[in-house]
Protein backbone atom coordinates (compact mmCIF):
# COMPACT_ATOMS: atom_id res chain seq x y z
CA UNK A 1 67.84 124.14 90.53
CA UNK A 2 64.71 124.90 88.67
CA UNK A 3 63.58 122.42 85.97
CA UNK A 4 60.79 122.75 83.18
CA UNK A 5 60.14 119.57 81.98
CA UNK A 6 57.03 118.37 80.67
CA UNK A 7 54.21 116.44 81.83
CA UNK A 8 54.97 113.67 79.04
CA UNK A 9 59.02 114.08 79.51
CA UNK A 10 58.62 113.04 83.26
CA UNK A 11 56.48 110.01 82.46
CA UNK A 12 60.00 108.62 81.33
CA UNK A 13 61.70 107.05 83.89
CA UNK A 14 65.23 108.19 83.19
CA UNK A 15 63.99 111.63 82.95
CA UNK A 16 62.54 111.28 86.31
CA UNK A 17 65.40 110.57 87.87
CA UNK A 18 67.35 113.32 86.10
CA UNK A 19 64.84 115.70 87.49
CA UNK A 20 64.66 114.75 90.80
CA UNK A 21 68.77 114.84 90.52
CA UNK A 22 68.72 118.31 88.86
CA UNK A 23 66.58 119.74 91.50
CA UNK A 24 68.87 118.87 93.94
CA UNK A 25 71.70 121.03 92.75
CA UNK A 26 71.88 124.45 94.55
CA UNK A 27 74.70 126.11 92.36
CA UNK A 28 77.02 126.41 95.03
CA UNK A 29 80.46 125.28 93.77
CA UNK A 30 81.33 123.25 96.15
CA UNK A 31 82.23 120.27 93.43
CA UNK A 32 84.51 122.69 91.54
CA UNK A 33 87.30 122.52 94.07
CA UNK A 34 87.26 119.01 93.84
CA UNK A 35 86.81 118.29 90.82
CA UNK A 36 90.15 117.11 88.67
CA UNK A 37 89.00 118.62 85.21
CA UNK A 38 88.28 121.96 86.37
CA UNK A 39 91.68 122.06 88.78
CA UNK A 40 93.53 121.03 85.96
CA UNK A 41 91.57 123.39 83.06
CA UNK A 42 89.75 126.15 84.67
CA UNK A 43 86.97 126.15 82.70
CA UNK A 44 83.11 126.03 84.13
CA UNK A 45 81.86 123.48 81.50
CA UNK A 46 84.50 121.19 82.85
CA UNK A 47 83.22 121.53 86.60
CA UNK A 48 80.33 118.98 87.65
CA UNK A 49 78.46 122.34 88.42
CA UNK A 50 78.77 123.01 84.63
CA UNK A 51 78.57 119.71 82.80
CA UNK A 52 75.43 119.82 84.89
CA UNK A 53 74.21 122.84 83.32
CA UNK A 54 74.78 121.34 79.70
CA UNK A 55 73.16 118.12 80.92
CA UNK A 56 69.70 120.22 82.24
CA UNK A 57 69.50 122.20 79.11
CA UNK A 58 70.17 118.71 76.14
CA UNK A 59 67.35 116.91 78.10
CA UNK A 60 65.43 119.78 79.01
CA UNK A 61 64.51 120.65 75.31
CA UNK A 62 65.02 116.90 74.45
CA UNK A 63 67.65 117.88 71.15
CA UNK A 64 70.18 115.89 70.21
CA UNK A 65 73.79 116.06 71.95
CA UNK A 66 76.01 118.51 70.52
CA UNK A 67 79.59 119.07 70.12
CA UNK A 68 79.88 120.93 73.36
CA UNK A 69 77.74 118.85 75.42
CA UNK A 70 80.09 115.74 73.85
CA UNK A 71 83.58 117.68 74.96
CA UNK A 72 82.87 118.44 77.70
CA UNK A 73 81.22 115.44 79.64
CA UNK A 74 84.27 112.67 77.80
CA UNK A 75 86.19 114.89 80.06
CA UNK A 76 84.62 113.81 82.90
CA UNK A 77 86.17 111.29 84.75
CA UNK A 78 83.25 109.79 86.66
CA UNK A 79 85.76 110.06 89.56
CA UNK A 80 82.40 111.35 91.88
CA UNK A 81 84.69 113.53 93.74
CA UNK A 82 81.94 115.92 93.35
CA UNK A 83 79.82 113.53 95.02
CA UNK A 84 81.89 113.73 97.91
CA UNK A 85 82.04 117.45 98.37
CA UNK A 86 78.35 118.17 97.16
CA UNK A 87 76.46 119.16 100.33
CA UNK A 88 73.11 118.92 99.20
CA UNK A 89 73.13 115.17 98.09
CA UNK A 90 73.16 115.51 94.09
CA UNK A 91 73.75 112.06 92.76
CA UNK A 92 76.09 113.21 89.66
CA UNK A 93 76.88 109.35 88.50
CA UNK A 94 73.47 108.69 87.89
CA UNK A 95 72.68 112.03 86.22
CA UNK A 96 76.45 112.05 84.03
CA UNK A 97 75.16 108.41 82.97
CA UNK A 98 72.27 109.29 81.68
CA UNK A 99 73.66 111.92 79.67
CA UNK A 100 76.55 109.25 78.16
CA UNK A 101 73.87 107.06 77.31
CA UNK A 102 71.84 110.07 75.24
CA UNK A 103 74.83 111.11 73.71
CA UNK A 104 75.48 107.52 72.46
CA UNK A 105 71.58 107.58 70.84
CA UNK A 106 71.53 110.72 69.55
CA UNK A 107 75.14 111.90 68.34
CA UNK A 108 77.30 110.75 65.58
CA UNK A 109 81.18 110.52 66.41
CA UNK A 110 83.58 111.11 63.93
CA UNK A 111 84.43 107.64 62.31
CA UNK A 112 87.70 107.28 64.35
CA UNK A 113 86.43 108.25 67.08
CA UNK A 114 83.67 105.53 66.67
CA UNK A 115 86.03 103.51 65.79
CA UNK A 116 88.33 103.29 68.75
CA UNK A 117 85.27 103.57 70.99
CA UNK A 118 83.84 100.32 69.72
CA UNK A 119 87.66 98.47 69.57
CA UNK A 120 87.49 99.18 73.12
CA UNK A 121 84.13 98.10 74.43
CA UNK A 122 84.72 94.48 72.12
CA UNK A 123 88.15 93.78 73.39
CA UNK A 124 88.78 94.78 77.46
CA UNK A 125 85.76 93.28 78.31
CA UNK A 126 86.42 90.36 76.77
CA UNK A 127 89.86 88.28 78.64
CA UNK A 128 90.65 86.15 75.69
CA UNK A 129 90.72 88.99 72.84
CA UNK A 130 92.02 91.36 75.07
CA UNK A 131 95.09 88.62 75.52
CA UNK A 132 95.39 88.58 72.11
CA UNK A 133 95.24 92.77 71.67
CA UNK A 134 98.17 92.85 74.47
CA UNK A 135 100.34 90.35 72.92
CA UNK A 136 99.99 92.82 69.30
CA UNK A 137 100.38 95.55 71.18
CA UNK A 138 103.71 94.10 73.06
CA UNK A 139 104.94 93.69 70.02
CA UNK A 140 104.54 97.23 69.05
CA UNK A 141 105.06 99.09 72.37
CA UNK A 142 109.04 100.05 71.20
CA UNK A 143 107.65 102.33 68.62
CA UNK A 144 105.12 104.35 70.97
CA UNK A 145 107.06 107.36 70.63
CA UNK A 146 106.89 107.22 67.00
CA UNK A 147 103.38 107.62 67.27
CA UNK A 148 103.39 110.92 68.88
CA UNK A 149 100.16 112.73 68.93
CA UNK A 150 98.62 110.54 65.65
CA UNK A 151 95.28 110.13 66.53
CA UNK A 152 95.03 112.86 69.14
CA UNK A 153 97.85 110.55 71.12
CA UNK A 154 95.71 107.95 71.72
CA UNK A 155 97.67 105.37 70.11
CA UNK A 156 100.75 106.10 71.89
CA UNK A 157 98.82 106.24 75.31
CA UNK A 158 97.55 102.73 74.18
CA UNK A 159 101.00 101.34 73.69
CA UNK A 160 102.69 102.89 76.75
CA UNK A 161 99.66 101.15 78.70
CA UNK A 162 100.54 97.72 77.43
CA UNK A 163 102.39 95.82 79.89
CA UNK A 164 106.08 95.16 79.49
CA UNK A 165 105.27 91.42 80.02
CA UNK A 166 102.00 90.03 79.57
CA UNK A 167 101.78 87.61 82.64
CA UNK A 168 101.15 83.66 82.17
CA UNK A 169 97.39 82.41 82.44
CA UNK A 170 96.73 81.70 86.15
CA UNK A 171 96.05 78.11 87.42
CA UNK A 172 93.07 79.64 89.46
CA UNK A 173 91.46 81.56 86.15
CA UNK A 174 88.37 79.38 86.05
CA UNK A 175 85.54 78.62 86.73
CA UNK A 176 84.70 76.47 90.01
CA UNK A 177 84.74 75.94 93.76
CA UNK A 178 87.90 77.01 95.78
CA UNK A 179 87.05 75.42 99.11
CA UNK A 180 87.57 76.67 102.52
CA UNK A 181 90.74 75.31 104.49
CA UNK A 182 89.35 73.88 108.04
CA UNK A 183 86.22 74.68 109.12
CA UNK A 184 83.78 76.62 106.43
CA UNK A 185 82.94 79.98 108.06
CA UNK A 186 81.15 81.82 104.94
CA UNK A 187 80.56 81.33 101.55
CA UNK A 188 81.08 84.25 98.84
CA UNK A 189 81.11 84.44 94.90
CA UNK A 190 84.28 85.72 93.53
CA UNK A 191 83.77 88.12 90.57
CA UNK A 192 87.28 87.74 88.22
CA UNK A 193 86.53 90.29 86.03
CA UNK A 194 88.16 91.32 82.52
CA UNK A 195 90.92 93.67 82.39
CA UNK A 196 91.89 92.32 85.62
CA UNK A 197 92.79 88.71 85.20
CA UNK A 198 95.09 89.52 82.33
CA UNK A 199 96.93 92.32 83.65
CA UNK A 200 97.32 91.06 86.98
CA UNK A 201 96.05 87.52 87.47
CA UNK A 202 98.07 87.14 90.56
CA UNK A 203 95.52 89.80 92.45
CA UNK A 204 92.73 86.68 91.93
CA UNK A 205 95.16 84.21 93.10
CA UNK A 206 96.12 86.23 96.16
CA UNK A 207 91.71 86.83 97.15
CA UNK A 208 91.00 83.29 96.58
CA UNK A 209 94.26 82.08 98.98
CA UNK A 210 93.38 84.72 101.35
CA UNK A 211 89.81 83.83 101.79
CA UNK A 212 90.06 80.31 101.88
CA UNK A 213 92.92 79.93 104.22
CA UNK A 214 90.67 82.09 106.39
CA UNK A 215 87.56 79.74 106.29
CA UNK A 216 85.86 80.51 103.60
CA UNK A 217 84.41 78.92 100.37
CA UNK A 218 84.79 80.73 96.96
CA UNK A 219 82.76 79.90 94.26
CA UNK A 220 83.58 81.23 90.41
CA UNK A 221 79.93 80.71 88.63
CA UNK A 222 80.84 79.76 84.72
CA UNK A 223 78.52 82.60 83.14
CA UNK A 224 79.92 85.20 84.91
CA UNK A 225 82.04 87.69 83.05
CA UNK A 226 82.67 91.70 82.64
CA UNK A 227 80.90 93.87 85.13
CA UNK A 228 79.56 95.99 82.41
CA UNK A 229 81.02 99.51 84.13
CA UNK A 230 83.76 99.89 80.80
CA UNK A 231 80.10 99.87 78.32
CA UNK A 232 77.99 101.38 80.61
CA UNK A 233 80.18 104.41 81.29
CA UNK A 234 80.75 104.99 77.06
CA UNK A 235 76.64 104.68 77.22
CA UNK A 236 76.38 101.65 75.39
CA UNK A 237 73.56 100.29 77.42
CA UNK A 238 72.05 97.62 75.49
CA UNK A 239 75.99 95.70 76.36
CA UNK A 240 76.31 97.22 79.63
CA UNK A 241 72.72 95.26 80.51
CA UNK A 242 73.42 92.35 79.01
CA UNK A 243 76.63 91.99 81.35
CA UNK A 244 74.59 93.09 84.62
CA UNK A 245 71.73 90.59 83.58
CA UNK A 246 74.45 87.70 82.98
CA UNK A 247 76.12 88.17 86.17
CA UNK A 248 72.75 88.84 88.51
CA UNK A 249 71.54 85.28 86.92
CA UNK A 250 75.12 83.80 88.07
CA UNK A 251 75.27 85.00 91.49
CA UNK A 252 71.28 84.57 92.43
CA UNK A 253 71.83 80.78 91.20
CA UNK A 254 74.03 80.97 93.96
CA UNK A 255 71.98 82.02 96.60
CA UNK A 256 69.52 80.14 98.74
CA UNK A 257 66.62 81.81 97.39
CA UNK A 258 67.69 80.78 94.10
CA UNK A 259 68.35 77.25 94.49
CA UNK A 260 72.32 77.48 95.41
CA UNK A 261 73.75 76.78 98.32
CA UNK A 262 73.96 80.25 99.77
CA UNK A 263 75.94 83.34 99.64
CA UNK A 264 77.54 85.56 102.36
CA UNK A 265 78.56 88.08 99.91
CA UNK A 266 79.49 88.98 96.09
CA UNK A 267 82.89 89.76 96.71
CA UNK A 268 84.73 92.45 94.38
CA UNK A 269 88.56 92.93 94.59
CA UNK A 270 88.40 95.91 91.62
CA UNK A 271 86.96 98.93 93.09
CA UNK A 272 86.03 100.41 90.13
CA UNK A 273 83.46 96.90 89.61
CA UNK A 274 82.51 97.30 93.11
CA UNK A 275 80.87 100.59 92.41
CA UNK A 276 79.16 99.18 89.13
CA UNK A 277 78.27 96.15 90.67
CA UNK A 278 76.50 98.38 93.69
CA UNK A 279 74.33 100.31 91.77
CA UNK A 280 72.79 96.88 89.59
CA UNK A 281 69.43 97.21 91.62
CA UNK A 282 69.20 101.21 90.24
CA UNK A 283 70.61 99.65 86.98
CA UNK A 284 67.67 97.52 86.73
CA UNK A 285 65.20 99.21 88.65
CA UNK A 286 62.76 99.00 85.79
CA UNK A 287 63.15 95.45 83.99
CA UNK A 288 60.50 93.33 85.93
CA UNK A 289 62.19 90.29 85.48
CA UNK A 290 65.57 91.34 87.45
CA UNK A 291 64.15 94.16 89.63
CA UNK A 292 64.20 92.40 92.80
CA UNK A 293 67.13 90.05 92.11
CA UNK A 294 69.37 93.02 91.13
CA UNK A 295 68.40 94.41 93.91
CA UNK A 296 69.26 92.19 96.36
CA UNK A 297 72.74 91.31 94.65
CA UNK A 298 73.96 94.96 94.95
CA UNK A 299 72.89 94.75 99.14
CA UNK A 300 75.00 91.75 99.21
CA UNK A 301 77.97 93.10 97.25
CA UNK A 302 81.37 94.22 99.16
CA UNK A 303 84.63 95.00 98.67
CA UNK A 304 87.27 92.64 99.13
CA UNK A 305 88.59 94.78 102.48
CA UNK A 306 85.20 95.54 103.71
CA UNK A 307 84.59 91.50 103.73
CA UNK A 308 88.08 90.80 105.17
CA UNK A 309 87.61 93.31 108.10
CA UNK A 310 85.11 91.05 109.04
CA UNK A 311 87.34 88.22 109.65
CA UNK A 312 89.77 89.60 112.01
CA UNK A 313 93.06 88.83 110.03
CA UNK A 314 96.18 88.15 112.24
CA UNK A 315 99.04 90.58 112.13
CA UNK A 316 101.90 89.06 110.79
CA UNK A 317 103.43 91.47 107.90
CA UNK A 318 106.86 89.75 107.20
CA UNK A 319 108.48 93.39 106.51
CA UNK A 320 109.03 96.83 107.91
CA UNK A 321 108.09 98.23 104.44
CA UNK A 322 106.45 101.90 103.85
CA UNK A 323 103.78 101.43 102.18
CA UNK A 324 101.86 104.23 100.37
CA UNK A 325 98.11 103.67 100.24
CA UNK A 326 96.09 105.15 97.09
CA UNK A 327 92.61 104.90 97.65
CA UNK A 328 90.60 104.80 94.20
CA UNK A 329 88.41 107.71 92.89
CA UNK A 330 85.64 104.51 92.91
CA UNK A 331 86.89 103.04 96.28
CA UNK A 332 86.77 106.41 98.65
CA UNK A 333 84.07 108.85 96.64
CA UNK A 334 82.18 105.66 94.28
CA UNK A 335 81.90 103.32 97.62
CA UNK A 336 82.25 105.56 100.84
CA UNK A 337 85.09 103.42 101.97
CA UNK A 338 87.73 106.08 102.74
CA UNK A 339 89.62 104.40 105.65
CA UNK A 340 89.58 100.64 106.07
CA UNK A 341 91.83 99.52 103.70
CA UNK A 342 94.52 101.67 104.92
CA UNK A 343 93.55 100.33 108.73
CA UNK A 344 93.88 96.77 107.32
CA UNK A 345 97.20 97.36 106.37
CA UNK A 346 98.11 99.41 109.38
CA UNK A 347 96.26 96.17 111.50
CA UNK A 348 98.71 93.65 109.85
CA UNK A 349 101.98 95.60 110.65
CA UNK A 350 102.42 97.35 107.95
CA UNK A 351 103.44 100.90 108.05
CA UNK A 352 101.29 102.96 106.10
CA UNK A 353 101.41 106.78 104.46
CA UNK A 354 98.42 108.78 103.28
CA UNK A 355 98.68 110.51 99.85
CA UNK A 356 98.77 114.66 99.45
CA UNK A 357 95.66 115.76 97.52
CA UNK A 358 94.50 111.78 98.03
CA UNK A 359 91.17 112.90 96.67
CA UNK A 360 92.21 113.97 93.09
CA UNK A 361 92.10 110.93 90.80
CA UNK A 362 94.91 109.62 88.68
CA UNK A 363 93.56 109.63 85.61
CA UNK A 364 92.80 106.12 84.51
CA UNK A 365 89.19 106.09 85.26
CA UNK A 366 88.63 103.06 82.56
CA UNK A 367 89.53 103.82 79.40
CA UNK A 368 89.71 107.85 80.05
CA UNK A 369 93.56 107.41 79.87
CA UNK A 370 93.05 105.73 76.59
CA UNK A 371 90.48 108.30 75.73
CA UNK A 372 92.05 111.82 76.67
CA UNK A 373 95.19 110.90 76.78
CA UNK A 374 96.87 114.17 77.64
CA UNK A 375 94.15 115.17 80.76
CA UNK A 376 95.21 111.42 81.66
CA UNK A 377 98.74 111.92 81.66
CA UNK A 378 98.86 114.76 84.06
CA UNK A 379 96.92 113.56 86.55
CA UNK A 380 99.37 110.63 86.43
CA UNK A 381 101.80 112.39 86.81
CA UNK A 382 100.74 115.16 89.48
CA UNK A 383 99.62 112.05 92.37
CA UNK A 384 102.68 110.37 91.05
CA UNK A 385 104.42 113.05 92.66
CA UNK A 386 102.26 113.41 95.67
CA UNK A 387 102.86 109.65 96.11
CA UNK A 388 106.65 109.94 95.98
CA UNK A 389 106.84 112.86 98.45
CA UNK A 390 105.61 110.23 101.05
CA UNK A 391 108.65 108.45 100.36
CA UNK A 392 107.06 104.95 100.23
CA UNK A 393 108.58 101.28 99.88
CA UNK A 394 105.50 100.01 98.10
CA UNK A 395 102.33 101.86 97.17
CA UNK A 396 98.85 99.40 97.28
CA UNK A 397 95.16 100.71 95.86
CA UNK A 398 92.65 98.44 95.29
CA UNK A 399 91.88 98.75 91.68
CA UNK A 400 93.42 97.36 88.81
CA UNK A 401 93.01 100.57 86.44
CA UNK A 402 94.65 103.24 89.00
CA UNK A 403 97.95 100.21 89.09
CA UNK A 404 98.57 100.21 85.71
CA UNK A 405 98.08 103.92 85.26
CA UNK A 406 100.32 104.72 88.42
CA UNK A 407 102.77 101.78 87.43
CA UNK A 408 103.77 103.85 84.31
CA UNK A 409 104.62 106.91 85.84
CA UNK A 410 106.88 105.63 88.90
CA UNK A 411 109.62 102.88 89.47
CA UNK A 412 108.11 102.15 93.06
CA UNK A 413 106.36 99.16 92.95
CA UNK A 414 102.40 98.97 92.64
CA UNK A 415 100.56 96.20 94.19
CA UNK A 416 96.74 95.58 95.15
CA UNK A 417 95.93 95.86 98.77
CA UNK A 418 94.74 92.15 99.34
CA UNK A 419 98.07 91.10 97.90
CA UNK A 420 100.20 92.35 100.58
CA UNK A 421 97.12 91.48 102.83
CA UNK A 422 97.84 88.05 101.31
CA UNK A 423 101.21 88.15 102.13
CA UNK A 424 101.20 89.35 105.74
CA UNK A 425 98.73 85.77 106.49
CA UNK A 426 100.83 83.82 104.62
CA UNK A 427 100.94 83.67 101.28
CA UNK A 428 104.04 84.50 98.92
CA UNK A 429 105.70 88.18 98.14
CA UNK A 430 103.76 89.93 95.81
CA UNK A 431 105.22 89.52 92.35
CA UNK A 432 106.29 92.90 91.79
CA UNK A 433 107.69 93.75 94.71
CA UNK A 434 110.12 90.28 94.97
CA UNK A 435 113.33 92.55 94.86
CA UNK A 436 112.27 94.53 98.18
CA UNK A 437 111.53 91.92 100.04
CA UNK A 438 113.18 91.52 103.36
């Protein structure tokens, strides 16, 4: 693709990035097939092809976002399906990020929309308040229905999200060193996350069981908190930073080089983190003080599976259960891991089922099912389908946002990969599967 930008507009380093992103896109299409928007809607401006068409153009002539330009990138997903099928290497995350984080400088939202936006970003990052939000909104989930399409249905998407049961406070929600049973053989910092450890505080409980009955040390640092992926993908980068920053100067305390005792990996059990967590050392690619530190976080970052493959878990899965394996939009397109859960799984006796058009995402994509609620919904309810055709016991993912959004579409049970992992070592039936157990 052909850009025009000035001389001055390219001394900007986020506009130097853009370009060099821009100029990678050959207008072939590919993305479109892929891409859940433009499957679902048909319409070019919600392709990655034509988002980045609208993207080139706002920056290009450095104006303001417009009402367009808003529309159609909140429908984006940030699934990076696109980045998958491109063939000509266009990083669209980094490019679709740049344009959230204009849009959030330069456009007014109407007041609701502001509104909800900033409810949002100041409660699910933040495990106490959001507690507190999930307990108000328990008490109102019965009268979702009422709520119909008040607010352009995000209200009642809000509701229906809210869990029937909020789950007790875990014993292993803090802070602290979980050490290694027997002898140590690696040492890794546990990121808990937000969202996570109130909706499902048992997926915690199961990592840190897992990897210290396998020989190795977890440590919790106190000052690490929210990934910053929920305010970094609405654009609000001055929160989103403050996060990374917070959690880069938790883990490199951690580290030899930074005075700790040393670290084998950051290890991430939310997919949708992982990729976030990743991409720090791009995030921070121009603050001096964090550059290098960033950096070398990210390189040390892994999934929860991709550090477990590494230990060569026993077989031992105490059922003959089918279980259907989701792999997250973040997991198989955000982190290039496409296979290895599912080969865990398989490697502990489980037997597992891919998923029919296993590329398309579900719809939760943080708070998109929140956001645009009725996109949401059918995506839910289109690999809820695929999912069921498989005919599955159990299905397992490996990120909290696609369980909760799956969960309310299906009876089957949802659980997180390392749960079952968990079990299959050792540890106790996953909560929400109890009634299938063998």
């Amino acid at each position: 693709m052909q850009t025009n930008f000035t001389l001055a507009q390219l001394a900007d380093p986020e506009i130097s990035v853009a370009n060099e992103i821009l100029r990678k896109c050959v207008h072939c299409g590919f993305c479109t097939a892929t891409c859940p928007t433009y499957v679902l809607l048909g319409d070019e401006l919600d392709s990655p092809r034509g988002r980045i068409y609208l993207i080139k153009d706002m920056l290009e002539n450095d104006r303001p976002a417009g009402e367009q330009e808003v529309k159609h990138i909140d429908r984006c997903l940030s699934c990076l399906s696109c980045m998958t099928t491109c063939p000509s290497g266009v990083h669209y995350m980094h490019l679709v990020d740049h344009a959230r984080t204009h849009i959030e400088r330069t456009y007014t939202r109407a007041p609701l929309d502001r509104w909800m936006r900033a409810l949002l970003a100041n409660l699910i990052p933040y495990p106490n308040r959001f507690r507190v939000a999930l307990a108000g909104a328990w008490f109102a989930r019965p009268f979702a229905p009422l709520a119909g399409n008040l607010f352009g249905g995000r209200l009642r998407a809000m509701l229906e999200l809210a869990p029937k049961a909020i789950p007790p406070r875990s014993a292993m929600d803090r802070p602290g060193v979980f050490p290694a049973q027997g002898e140590r053989r690696g040492r890794v910092a546990l990121l808990l996350g937000c969202a996570q450890r109130v909706l499902e505080p048992e997926i915690n409980d199961a990592t840190i069981r897992l990897l210290t009955r396998h020989g190795v040390e977890v440590v919790v640092p106190p000052s690490a908190g929210c990934c910053g992926s929920l305010t970094h993908h609405m654009g609000r980068e001055d929160e989103a930073h403050a996060s990374v920053t917070a959690n880069v100067d938790a883990w490199w305390a951690e580290t030899a080089d930074g005075g700790g005792d040393g670290l084998d990996a950051v290890v991430i059990n939310a997919s949708g983190c992982g990729t976030t967590v990743k991409d720090y050392g791009f995030m921070l690619r121009e603050d001096a003080g964090y550059a290098d530190k960033a950096a070398a976080i990210s390189a040390m970052t892994r999934d929860v599976t991709e550090y477990l493959a590494e230990l060569d878990l026993p077989a031992g899965a105490p059922s003959d259960l089918t279980v259907a394996y989701h792999s997250a939009c973040s997991m198989q397109h955000g982190q290039k891991i496409k296979t290895l859960p599912a080969e865990l799984l398989t490697r502990a006796g489980f037997a597992v089922k891919g998923v029919p058009e296993g590329h398309l995402c579900c719809g939760s994509a943080g708070t998109y099912n929140m956001m645009q609620p009725q996109i949401a919904r059918t995506l839910r309810d289109r690999k809820v389908a695929n999912i069921e055709s498989t005919r599955p016991d159990v299905i397992a993912t490996g990120n909290i946002g696609c369980m909760t959004q799956i969960g309310g579409g299906t009876a089957i049970p949802v659980v997180h990969t390392v749960q079952l992992l968990d079990w299959a070592t050792g540890g106790p039936v996953p909560p929400a599967m109890r009634e299938k157990a063998v």
